[in-house]
PDB file of N, CA and C in Angstrom:
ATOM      1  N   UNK A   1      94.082-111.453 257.629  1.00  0.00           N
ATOM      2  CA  UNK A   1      94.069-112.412 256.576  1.00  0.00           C
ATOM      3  C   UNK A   1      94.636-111.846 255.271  1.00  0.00           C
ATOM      4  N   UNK A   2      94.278-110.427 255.129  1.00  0.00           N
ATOM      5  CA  UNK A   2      95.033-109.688 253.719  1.00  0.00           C
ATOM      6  C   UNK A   2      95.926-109.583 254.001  1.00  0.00           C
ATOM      7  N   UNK A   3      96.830-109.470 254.815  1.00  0.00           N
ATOM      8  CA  UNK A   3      98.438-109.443 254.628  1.00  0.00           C
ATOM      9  C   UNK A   3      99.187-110.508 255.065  1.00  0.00           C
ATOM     10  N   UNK A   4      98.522-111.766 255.370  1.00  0.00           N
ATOM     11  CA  UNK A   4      99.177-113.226 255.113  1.00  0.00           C
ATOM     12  C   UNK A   4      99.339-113.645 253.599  1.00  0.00           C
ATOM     13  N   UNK A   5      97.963-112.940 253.026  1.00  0.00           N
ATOM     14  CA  UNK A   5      98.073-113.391 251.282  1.00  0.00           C
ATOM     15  C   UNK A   5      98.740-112.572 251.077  1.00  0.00           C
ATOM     16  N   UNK A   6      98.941-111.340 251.173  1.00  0.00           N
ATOM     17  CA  UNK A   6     100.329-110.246 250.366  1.00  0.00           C
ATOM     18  C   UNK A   6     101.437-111.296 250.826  1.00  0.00           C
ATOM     19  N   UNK A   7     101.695-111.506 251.708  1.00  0.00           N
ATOM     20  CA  UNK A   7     102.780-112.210 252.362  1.00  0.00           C
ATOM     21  C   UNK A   7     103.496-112.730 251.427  1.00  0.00           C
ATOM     22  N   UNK A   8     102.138-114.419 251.388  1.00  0.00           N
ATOM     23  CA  UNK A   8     102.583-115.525 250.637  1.00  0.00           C
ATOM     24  C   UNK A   8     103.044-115.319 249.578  1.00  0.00           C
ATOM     25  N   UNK A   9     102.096-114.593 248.583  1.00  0.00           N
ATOM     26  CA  UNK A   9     101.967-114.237 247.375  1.00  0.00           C
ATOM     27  C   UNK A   9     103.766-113.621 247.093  1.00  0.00           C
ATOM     28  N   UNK A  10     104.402-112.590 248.100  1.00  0.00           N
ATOM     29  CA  UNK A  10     105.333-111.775 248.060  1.00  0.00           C
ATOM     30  C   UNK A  10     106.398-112.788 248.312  1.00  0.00           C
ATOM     31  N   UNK A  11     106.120-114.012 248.675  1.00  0.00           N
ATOM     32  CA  UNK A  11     107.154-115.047 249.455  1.00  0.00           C
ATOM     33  C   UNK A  11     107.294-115.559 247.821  1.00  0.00           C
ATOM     34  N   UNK A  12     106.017-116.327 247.676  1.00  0.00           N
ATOM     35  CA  UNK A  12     105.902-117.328 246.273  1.00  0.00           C
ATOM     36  C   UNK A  12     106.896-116.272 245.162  1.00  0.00           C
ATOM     37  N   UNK A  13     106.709-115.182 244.891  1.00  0.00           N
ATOM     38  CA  UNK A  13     107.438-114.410 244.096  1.00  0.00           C
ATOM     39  C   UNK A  13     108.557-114.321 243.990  1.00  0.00           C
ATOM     40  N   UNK A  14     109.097-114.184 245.158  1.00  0.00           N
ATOM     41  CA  UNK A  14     110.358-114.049 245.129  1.00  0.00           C
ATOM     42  C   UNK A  14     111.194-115.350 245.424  1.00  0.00           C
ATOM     43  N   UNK A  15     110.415-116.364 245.590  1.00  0.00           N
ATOM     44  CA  UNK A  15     111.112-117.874 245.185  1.00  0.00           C
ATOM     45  C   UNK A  15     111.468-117.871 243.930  1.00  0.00           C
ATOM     46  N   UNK A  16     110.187-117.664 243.234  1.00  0.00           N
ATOM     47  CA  UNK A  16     109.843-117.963 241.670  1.00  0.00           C
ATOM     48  C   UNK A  16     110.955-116.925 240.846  1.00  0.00           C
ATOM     49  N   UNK A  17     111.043-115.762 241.415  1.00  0.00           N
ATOM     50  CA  UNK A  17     112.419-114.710 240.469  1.00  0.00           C
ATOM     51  C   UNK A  17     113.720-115.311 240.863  1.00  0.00           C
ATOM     52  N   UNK A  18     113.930-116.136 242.069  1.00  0.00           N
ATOM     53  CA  UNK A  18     115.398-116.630 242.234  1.00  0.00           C
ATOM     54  C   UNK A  18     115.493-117.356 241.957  1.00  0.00           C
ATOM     55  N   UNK A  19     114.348-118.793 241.288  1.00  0.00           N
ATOM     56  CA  UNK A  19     114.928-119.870 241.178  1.00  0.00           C
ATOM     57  C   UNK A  19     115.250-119.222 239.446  1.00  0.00           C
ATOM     58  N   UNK A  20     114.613-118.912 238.832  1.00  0.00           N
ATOM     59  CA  UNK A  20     114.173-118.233 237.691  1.00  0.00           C
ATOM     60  C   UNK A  20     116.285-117.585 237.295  1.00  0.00           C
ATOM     61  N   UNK A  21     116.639-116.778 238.097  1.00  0.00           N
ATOM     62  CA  UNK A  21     117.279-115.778 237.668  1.00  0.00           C
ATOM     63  C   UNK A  21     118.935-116.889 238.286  1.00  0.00           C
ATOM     64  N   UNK A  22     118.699-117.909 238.859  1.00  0.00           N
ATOM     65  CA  UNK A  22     119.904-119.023 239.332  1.00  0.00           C
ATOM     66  C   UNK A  22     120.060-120.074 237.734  1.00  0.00           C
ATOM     67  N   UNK A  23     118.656-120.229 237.070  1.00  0.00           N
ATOM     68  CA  UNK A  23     118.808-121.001 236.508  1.00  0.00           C
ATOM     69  C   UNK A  23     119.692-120.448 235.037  1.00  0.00           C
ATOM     70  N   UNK A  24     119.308-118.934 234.976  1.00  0.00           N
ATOM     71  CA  UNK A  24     119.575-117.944 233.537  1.00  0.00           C
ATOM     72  C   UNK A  24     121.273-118.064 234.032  1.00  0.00           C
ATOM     73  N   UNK A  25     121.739-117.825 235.330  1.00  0.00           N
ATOM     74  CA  UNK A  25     122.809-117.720 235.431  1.00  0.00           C
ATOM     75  C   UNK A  25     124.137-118.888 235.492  1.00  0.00           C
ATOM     76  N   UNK A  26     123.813-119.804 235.837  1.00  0.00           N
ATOM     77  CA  UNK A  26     124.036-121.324 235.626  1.00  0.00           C
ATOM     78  C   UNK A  26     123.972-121.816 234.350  1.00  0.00           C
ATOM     79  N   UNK A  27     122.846-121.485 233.441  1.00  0.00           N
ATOM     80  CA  UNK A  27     123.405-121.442 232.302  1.00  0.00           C
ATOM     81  C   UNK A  27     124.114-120.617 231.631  1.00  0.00           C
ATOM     82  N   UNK A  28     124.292-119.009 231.713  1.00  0.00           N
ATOM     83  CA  UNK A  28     125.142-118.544 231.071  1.00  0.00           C
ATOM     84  C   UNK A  28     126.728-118.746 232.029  1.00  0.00           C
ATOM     85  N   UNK A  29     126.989-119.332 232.764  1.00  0.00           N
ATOM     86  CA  UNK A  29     128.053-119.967 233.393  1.00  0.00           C
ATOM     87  C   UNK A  29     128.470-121.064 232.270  1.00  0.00           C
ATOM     88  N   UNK A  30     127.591-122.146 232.332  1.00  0.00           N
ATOM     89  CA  UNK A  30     128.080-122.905 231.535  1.00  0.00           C
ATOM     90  C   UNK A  30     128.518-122.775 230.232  1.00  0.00           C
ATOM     91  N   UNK A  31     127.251-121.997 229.612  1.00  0.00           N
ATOM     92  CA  UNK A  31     128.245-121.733 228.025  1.00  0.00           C
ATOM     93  C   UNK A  31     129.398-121.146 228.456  1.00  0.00           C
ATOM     94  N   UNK A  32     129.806-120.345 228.718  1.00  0.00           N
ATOM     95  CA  UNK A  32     131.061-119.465 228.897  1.00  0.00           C
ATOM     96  C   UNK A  32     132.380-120.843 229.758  1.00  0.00           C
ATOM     97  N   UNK A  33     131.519-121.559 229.953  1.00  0.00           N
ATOM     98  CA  UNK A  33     132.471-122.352 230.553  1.00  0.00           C
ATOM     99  C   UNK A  33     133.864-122.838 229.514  1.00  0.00           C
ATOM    100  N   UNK A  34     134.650-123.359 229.647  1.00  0.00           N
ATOM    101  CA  UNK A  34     135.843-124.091 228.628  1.00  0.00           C
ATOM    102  C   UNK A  34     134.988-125.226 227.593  1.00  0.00           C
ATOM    103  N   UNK A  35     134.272-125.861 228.407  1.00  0.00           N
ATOM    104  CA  UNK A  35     133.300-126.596 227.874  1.00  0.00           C
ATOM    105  C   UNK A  35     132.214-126.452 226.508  1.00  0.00           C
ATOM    106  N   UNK A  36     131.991-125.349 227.821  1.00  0.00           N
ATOM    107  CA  UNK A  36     130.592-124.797 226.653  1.00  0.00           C
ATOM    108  C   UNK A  36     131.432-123.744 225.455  1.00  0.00           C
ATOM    109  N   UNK A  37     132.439-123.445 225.666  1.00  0.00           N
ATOM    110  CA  UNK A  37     132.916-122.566 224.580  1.00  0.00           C
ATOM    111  C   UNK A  37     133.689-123.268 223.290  1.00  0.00           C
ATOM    112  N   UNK A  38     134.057-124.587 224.141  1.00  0.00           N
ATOM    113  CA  UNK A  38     134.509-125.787 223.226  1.00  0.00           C
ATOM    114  C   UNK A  38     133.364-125.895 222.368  1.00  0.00           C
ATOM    115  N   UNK A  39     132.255-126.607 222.495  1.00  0.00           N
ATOM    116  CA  UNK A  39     130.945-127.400 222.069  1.00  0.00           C
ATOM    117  C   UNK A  39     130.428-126.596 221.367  1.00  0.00           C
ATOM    118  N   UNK A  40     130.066-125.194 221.748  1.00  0.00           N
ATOM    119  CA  UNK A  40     130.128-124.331 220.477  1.00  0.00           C
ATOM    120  C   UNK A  40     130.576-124.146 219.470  1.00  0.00           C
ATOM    121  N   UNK A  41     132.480-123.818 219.490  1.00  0.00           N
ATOM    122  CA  UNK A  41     133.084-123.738 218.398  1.00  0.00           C
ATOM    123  C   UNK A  41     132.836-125.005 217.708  1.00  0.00           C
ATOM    124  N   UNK A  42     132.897-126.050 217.901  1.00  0.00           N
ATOM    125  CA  UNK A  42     132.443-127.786 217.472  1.00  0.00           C
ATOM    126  C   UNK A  42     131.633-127.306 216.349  1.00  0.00           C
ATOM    127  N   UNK A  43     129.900-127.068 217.269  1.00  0.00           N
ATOM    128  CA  UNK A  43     128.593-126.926 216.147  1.00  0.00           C
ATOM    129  C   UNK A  43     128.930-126.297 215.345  1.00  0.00           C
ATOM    130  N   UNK A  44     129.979-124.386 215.461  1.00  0.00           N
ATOM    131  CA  UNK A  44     129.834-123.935 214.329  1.00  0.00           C
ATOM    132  C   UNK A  44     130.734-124.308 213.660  1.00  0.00           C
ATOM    133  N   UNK A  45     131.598-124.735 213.801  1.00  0.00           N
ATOM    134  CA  UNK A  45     132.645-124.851 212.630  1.00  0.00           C
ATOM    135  C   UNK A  45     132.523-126.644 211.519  1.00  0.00           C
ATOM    136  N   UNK A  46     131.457-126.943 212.243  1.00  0.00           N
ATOM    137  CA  UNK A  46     130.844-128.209 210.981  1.00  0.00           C
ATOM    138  C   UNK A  46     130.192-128.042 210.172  1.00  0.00           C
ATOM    139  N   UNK A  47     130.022-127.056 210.396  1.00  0.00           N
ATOM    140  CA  UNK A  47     129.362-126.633 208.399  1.00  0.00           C
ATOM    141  C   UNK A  47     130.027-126.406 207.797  1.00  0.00           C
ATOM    142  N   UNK A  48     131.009-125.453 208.561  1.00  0.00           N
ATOM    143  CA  UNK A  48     132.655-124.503 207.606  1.00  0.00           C
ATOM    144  C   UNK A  48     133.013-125.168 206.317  1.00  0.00           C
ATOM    145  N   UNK A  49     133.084-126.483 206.715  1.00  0.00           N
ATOM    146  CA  UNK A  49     133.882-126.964 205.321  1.00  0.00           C
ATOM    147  C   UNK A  49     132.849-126.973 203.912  1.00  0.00           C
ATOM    148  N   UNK A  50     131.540-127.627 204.157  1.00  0.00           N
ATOM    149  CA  UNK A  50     130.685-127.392 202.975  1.00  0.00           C
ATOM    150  C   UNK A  50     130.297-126.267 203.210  1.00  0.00           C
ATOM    151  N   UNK A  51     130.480-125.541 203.435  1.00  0.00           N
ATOM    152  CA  UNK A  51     129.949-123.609 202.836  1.00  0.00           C
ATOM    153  C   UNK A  51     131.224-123.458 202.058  1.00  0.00           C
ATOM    154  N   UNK A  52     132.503-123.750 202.731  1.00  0.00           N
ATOM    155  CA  UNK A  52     133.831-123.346 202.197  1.00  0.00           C
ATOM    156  C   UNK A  52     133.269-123.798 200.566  1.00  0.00           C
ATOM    157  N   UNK A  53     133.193-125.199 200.742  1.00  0.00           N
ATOM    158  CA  UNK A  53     133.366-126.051 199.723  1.00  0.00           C
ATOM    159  C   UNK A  53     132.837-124.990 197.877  1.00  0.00           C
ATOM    160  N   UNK A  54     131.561-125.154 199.069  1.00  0.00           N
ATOM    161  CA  UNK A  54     130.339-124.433 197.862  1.00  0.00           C
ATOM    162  C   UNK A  54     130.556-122.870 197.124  1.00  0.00           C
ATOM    163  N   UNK A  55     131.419-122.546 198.510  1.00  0.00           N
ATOM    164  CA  UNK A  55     132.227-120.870 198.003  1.00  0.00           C
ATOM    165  C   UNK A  55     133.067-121.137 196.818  1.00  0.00           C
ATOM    166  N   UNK A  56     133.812-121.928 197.344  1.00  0.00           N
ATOM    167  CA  UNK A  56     135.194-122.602 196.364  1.00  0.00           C
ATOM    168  C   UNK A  56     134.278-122.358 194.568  1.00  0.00           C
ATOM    169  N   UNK A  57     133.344-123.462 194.885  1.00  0.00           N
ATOM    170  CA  UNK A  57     132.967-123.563 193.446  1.00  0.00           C
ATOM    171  C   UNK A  57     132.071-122.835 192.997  1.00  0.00           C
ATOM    172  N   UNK A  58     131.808-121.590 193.741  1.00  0.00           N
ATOM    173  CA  UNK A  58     131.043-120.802 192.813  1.00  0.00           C
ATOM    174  C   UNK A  58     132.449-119.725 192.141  1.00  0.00           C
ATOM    175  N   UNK A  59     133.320-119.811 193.186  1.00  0.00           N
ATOM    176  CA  UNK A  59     133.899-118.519 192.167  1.00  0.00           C
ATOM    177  C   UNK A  59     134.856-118.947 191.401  1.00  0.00           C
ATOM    178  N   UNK A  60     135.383-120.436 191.558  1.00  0.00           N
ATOM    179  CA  UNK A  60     135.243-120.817 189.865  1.00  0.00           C
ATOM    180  C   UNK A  60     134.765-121.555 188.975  1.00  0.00           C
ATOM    181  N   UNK A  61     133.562-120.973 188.954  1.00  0.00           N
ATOM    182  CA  UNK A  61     132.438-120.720 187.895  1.00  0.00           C
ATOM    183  C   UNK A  61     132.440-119.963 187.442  1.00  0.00           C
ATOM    184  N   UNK A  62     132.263-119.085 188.245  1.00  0.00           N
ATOM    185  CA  UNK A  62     132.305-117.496 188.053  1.00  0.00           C
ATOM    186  C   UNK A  62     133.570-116.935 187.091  1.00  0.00           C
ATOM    187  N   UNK A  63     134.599-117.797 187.805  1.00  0.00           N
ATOM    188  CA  UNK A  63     136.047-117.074 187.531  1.00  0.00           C
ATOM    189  C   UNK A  63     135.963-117.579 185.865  1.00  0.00           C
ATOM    190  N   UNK A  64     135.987-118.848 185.009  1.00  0.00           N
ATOM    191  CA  UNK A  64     135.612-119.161 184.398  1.00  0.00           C
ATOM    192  C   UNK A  64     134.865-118.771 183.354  1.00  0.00           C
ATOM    193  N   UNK A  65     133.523-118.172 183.969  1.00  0.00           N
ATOM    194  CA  UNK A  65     132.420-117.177 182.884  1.00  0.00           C
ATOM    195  C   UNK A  65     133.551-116.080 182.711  1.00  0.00           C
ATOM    196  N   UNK A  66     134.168-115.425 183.297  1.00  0.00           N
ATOM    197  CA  UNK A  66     134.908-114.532 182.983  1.00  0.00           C
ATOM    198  C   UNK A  66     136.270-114.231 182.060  1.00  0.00           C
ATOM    199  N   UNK A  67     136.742-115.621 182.443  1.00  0.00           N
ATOM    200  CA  UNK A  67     138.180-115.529 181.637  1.00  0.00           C
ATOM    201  C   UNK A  67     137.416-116.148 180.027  1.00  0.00           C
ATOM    202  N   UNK A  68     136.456-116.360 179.952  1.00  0.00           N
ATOM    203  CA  UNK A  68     135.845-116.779 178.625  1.00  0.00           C
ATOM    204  C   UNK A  68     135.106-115.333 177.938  1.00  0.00           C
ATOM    205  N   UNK A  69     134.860-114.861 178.607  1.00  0.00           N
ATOM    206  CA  UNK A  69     134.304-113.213 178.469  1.00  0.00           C
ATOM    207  C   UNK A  69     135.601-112.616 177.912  1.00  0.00           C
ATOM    208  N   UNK A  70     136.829-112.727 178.904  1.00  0.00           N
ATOM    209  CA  UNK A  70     138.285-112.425 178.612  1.00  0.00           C
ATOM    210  C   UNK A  70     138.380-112.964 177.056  1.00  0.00           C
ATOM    211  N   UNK A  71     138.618-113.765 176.944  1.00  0.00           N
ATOM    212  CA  UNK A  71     139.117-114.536 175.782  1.00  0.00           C
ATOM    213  C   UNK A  71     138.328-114.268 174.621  1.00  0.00           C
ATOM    214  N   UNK A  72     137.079-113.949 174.853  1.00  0.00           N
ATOM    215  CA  UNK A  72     136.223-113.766 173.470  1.00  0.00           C
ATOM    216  C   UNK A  72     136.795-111.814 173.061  1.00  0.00           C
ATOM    217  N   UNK A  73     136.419-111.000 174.385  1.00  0.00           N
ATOM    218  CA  UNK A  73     137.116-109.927 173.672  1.00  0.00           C
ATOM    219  C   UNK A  73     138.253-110.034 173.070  1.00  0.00           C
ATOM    220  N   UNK A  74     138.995-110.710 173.412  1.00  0.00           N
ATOM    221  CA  UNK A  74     141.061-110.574 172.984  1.00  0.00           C
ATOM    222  C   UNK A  74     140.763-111.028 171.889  1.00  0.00           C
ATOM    223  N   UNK A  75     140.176-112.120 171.107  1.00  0.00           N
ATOM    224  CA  UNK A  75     139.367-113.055 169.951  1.00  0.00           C
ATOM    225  C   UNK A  75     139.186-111.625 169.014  1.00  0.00           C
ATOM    226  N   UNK A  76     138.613-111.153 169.638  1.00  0.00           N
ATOM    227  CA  UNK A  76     137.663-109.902 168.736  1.00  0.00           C
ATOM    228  C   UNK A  76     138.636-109.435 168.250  1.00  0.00           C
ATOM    229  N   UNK A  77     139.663-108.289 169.177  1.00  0.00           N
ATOM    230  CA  UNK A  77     140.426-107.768 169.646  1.00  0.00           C
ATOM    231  C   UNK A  77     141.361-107.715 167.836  1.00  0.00           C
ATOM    232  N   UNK A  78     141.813-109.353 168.460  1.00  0.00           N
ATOM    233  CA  UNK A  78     142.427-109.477 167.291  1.00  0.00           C
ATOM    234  C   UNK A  78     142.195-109.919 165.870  1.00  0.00           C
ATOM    235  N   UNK A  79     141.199-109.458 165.587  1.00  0.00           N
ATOM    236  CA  UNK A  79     140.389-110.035 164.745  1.00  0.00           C
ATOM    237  C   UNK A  79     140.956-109.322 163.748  1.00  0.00           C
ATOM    238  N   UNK A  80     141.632-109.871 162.440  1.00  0.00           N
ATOM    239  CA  UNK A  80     142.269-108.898 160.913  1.00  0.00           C
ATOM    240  C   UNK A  80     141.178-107.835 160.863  1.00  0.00           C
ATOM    241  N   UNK A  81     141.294-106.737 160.171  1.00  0.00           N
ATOM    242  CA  UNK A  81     140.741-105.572 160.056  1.00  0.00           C
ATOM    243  C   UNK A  81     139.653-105.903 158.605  1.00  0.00           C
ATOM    244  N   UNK A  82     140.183-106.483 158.185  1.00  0.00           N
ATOM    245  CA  UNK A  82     139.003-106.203 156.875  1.00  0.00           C
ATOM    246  C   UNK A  82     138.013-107.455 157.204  1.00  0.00           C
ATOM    247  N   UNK A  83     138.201-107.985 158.238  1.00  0.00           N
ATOM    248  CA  UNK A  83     137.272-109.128 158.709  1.00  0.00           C
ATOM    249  C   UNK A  83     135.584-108.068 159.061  1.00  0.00           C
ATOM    250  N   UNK A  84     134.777-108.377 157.973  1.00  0.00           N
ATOM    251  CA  UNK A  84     133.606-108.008 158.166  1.00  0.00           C
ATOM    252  C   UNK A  84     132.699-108.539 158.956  1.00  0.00           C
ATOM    253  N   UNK A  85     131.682-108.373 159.734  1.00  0.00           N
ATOM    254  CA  UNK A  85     130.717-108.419 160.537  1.00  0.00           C
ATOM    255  C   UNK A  85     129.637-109.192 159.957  1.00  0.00           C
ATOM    256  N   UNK A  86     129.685-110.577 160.250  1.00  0.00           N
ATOM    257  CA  UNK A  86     128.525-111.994 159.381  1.00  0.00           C
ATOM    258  C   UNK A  86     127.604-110.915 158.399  1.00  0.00           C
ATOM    259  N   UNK A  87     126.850-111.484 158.011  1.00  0.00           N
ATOM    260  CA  UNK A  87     125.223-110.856 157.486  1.00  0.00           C
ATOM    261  C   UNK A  87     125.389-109.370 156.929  1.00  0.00           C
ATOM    262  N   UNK A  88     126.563-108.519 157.142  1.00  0.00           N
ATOM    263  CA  UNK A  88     126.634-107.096 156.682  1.00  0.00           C
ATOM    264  C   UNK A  88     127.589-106.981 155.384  1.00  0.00           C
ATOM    265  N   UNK A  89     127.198-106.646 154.307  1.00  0.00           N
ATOM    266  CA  UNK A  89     127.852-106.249 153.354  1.00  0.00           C
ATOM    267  C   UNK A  89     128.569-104.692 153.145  1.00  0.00           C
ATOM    268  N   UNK A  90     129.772-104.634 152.864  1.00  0.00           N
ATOM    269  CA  UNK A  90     130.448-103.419 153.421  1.00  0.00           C
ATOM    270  C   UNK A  90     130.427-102.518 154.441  1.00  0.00           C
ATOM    271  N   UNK A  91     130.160-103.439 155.425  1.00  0.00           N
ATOM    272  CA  UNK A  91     129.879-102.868 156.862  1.00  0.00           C
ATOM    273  C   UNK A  91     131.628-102.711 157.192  1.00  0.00           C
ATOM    274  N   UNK A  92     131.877-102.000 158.435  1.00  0.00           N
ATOM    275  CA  UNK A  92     133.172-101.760 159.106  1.00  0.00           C
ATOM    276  C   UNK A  92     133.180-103.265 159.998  1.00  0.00           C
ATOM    277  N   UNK A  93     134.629-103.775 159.941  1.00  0.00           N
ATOM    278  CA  UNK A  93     134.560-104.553 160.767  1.00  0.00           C
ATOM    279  C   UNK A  93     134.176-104.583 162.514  1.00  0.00           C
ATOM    280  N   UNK A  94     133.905-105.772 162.893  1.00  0.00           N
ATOM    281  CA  UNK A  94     133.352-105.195 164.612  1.00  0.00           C
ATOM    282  C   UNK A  94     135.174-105.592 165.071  1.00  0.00           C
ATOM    283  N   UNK A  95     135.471-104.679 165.714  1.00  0.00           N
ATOM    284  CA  UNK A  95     136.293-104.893 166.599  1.00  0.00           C
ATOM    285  C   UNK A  95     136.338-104.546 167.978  1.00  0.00           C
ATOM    286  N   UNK A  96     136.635-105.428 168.579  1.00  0.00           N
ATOM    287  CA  UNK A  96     135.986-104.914 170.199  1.00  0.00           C
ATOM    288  C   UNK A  96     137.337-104.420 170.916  1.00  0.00           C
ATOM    289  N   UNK A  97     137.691-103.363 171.286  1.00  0.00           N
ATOM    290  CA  UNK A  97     138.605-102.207 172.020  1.00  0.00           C
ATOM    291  C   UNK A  97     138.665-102.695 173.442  1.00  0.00           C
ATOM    292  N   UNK A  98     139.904-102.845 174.208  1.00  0.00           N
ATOM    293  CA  UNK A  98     139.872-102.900 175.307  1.00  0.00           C
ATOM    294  C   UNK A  98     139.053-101.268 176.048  1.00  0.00           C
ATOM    295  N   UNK A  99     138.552-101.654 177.247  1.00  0.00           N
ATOM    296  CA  UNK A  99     138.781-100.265 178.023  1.00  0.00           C
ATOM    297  C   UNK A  99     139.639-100.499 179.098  1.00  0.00           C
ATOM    298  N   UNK A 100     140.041 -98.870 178.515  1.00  0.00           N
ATOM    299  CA  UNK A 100     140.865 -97.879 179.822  1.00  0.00           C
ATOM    300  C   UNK A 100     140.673 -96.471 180.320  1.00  0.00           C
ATOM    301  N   UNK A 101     141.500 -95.925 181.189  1.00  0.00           N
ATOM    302  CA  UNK A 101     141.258 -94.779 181.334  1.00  0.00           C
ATOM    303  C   UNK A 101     142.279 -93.852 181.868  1.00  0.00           C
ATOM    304  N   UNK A 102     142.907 -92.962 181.243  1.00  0.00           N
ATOM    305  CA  UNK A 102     143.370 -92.255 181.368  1.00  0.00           C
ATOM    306  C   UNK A 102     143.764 -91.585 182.273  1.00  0.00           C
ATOM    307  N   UNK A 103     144.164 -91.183 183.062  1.00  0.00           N
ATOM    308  CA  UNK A 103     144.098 -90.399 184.282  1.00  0.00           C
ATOM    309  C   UNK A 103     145.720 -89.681 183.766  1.00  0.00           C
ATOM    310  N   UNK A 104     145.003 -88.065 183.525  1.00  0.00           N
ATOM    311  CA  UNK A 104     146.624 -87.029 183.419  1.00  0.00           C
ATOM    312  C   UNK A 104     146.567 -86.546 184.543  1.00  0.00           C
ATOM    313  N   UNK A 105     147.897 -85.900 185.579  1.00  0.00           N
ATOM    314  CA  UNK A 105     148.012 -85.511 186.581  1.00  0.00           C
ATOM    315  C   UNK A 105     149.130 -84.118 186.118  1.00  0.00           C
ATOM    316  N   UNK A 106     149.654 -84.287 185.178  1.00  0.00           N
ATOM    317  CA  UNK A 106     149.817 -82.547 184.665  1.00  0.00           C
ATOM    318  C   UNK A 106     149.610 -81.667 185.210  1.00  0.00           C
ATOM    319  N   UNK A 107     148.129 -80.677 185.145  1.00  0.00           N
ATOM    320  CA  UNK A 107     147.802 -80.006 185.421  1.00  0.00           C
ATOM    321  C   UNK A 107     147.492 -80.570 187.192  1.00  0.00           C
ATOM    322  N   UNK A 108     147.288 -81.064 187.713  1.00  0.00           N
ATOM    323  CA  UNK A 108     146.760 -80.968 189.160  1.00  0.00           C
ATOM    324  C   UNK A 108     148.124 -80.777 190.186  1.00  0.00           C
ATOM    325  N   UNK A 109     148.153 -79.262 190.372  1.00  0.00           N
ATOM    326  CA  UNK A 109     149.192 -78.282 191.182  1.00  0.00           C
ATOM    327  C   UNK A 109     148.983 -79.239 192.244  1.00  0.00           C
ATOM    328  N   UNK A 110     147.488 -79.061 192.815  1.00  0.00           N
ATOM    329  CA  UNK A 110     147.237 -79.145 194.021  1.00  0.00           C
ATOM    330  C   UNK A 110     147.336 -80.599 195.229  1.00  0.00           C
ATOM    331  N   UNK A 111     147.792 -81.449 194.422  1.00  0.00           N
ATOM    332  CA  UNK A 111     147.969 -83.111 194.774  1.00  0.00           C
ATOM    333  C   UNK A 111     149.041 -82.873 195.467  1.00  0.00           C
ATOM    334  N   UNK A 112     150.429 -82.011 195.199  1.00  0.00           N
ATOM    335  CA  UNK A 112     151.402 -81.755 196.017  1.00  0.00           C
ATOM    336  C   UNK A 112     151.447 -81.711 197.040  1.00  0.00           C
ATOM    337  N   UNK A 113     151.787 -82.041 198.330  1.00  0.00           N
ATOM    338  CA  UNK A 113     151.824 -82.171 199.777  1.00  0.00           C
ATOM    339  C   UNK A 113     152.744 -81.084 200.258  1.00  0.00           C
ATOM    340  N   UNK A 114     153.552 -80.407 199.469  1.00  0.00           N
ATOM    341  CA  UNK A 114     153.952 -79.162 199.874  1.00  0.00           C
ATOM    342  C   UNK A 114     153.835 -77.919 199.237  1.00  0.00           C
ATOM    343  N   UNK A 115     152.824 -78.308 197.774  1.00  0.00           N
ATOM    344  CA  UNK A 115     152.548 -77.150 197.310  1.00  0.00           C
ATOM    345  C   UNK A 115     153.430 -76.981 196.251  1.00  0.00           C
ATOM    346  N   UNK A 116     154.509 -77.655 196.132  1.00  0.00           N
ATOM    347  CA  UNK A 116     155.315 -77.084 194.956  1.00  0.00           C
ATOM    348  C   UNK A 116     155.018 -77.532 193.204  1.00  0.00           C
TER     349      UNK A 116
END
């Protein structure tokens, strides 16, 4: 009687892992199918356009805050020299300096690719 129930039990199991491991494979058949690889690209690419959209307008916003950032230094920039600073009496004027940076290559022998 104990090894009719190992039996069954060993029978029922191994129904249950094949129907189990036909069904995982049947579906990953299908996605991969032309079909299923169609219907995919479908779902994801319907958002594409409003994400695009929303990208679009953040960076110019962004771009915007910036060229106004731009424009207020160059403002400064050029601002006449004896133009004093509101509220300060014989103060130096504010003038706002671009930055840059320098880079001398003079001295660096060693950048040479043959040494000379």
């Amino acid at each position: 009687m104990r090894r009719l129930f190992w039996v069954s039990v060993g029978a029922g199991a191994g129904v249950y892992v094949s129907h189990r491991v036909k069904r995982r494979v049947v579906r990953f058949a299908r996605s991969w199918s032309p079909e299923g690889v169609a219907a995919r690209a479908v779902s994801t690419g319907q958002g594409a356009g409003s994400r695009l959209r929303h990208f679009a307008a953040d960076v110019r916003t962004e771009m915007r805050a910036r060229e106004e950032e731009l424009r207020e230094a160059v403002r400064l920039d050029r601002s006449p020299p004896d133009a004093a600073v509101p509220g300060r009496r014989g103060a130096r004027p504010r003038v706002l300096r671009a930055r840059y940076t320098i880079i001398d290559h003079t001295n660096d022998i060693d950048d040479d690719k043959d040494g000379h």
